[in-house]
N, C-alpha and C. Protein backbone atom coordinates (compact mmCIF):
# COMPACT_ATOMS: atom_id res chain seq x y z
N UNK A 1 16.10 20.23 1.73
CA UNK A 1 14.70 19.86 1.65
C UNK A 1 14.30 19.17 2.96
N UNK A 2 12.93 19.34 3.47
CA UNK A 2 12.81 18.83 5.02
C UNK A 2 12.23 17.56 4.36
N UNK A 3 12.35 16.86 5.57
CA UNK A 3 11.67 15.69 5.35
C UNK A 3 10.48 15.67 5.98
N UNK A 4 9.82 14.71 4.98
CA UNK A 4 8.20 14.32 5.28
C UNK A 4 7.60 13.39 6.10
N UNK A 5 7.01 14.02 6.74
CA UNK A 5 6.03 13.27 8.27
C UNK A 5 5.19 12.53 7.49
N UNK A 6 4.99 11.03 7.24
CA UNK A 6 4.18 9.92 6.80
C UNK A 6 3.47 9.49 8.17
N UNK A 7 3.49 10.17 9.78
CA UNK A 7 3.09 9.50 10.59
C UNK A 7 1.08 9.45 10.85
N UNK A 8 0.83 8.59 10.62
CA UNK A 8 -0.67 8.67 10.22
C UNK A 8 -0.97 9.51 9.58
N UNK A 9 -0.72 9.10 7.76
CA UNK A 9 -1.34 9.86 6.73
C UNK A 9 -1.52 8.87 5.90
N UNK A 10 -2.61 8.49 5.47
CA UNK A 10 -2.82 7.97 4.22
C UNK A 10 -2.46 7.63 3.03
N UNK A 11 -1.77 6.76 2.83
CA UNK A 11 -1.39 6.85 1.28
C UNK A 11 -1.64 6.29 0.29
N UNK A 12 -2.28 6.27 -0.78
CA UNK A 12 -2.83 5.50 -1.85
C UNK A 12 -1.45 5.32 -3.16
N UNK A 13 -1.73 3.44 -3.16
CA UNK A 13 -0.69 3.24 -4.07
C UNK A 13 -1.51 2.44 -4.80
N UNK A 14 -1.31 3.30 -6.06
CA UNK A 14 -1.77 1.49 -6.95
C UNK A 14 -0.64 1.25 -8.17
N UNK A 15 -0.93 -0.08 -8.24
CA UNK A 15 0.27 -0.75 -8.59
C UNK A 15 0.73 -1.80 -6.93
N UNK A 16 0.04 -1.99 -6.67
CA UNK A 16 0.88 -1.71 -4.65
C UNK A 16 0.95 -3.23 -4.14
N UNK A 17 0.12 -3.98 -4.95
CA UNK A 17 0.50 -5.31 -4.89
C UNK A 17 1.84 -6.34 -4.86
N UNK A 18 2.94 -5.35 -5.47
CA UNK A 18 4.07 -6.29 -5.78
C UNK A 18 5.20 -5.00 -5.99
N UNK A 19 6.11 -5.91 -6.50
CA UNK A 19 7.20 -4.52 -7.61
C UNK A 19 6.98 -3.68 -6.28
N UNK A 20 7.51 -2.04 -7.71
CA UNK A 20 8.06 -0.79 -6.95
C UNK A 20 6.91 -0.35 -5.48
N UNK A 21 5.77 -0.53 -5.92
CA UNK A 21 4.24 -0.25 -5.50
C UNK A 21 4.68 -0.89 -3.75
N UNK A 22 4.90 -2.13 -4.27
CA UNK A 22 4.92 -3.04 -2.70
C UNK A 22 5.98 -2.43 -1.82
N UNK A 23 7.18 -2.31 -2.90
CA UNK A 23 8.45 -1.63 -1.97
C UNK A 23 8.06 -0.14 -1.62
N UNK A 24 7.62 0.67 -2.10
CA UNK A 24 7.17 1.82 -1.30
C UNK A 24 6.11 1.63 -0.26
N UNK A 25 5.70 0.61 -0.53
CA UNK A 25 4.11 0.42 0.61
C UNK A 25 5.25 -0.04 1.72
N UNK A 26 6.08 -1.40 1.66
CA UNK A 26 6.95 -1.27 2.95
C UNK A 26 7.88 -0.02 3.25
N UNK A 27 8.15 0.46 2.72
CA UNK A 27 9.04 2.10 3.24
C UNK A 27 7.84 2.87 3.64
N UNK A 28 6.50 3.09 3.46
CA UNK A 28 5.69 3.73 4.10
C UNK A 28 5.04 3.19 5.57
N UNK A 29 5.11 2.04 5.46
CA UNK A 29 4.44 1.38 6.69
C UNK A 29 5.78 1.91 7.64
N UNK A 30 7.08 1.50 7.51
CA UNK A 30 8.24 1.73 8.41
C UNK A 30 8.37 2.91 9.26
N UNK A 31 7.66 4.31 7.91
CA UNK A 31 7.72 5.38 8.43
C UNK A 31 6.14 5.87 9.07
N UNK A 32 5.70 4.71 9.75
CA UNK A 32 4.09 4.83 10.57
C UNK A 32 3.06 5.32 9.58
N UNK A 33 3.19 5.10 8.37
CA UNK A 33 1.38 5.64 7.36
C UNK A 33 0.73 4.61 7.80
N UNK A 34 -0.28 5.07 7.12
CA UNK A 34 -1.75 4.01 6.76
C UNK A 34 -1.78 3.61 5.39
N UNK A 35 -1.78 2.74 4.42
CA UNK A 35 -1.41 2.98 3.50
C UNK A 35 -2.76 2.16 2.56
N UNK A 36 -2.98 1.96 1.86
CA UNK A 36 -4.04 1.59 0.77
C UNK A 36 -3.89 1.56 -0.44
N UNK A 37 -4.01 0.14 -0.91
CA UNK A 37 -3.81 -0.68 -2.05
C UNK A 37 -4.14 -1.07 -3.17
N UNK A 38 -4.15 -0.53 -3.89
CA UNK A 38 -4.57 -0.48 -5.16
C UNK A 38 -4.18 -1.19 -6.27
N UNK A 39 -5.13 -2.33 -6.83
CA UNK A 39 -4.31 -3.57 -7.80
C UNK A 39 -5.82 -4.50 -8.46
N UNK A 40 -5.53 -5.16 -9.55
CA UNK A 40 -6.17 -5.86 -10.32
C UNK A 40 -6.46 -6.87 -9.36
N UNK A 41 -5.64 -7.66 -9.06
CA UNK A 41 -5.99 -9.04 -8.54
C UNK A 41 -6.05 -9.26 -7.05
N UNK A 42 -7.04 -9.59 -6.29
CA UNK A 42 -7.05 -9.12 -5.45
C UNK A 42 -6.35 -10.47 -4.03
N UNK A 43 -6.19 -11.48 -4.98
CA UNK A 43 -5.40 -12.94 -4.48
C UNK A 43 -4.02 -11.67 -4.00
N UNK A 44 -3.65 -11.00 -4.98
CA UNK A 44 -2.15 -10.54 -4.81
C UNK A 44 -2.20 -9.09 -3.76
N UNK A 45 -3.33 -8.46 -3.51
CA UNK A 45 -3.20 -7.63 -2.80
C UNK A 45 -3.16 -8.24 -1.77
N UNK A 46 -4.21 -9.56 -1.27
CA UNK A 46 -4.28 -10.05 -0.21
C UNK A 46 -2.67 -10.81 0.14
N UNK A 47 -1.82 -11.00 -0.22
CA UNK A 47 -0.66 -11.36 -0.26
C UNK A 47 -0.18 -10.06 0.35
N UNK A 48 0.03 -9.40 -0.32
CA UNK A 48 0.71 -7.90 -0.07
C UNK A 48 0.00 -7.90 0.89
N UNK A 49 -0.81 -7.20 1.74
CA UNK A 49 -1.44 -6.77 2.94
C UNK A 49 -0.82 -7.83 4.24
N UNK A 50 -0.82 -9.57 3.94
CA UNK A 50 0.35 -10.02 5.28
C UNK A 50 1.31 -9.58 5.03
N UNK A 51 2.29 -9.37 3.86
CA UNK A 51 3.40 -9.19 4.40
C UNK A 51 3.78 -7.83 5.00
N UNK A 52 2.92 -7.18 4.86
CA UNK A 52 2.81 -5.41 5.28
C UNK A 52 2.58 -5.67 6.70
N UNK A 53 1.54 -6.33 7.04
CA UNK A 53 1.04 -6.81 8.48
C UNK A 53 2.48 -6.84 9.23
N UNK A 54 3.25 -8.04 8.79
CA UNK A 54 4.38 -8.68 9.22
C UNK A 54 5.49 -7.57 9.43
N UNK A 55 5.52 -6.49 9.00
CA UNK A 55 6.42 -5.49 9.38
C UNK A 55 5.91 -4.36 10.57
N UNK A 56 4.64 -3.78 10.10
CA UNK A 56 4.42 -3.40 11.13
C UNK A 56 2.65 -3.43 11.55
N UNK A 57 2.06 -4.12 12.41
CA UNK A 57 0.66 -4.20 12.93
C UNK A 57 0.05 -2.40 12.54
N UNK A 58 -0.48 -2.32 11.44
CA UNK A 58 -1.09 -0.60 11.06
C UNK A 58 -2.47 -0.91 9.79
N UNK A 59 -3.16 -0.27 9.82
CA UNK A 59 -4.06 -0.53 8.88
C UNK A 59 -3.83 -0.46 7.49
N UNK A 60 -3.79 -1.95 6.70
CA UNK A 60 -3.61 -2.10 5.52
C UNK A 60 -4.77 -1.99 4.54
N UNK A 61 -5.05 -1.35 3.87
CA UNK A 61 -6.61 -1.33 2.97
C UNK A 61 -6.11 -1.93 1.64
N UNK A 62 -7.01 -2.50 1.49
CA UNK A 62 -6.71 -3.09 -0.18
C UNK A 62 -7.86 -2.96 -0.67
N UNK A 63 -8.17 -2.88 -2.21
CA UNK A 63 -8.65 -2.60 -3.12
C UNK A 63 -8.69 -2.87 -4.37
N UNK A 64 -9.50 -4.09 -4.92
CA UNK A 64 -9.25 -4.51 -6.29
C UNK A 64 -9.92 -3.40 -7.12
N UNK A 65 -8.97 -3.15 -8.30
CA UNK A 65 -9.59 -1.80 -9.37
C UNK A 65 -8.70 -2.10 -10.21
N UNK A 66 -9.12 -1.58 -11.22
CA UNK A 66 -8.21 -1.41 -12.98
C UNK A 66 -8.14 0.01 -13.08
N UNK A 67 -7.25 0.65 -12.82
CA UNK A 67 -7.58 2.35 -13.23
C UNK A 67 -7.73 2.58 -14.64
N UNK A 68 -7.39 1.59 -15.48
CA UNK A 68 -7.42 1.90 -16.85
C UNK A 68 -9.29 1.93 -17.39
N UNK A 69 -9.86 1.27 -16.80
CA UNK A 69 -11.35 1.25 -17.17
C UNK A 69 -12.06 2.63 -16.83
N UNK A 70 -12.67 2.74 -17.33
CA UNK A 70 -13.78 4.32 -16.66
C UNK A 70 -14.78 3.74 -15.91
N UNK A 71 -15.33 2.58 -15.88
CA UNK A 71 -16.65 2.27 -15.69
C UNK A 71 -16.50 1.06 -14.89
């Protein structure tokens, strides 16, 4: 299986605040994405987004949302 070029591509995680979410957001930043954050609370995305900073200077987007709501 080849491996996948993450080098400036976008990636939307939600859940991405913490846990598995956060640990793939740092394995994506490593491999040069852009990555974007998806989470309830937005105290905790803003957490998540320095420590993303702190690995590598790349554009972190965050985003408070509930995917469970429709509206």
């Amino acid at each position: 299986m080849a491996k996948m070029n993450f080098k400036n591509q976008t990636c939307i995680i939600t859940g991405g605040s913490r846990g598995l979410g956060l640990a793939l957001a740092s394995e994506l930043i490593r491999q040069n994405a852009i990555v974007a954050l998806i989470a309830r609370d937005l105290a905790e995305l803003s957490h998540a987004q320095t420590r993303l900073l702190k690995i590598r200077r790349t554009p972190v987007h965050i985003y408070k949302c509930d995917v469970t709501h429709k509206g």
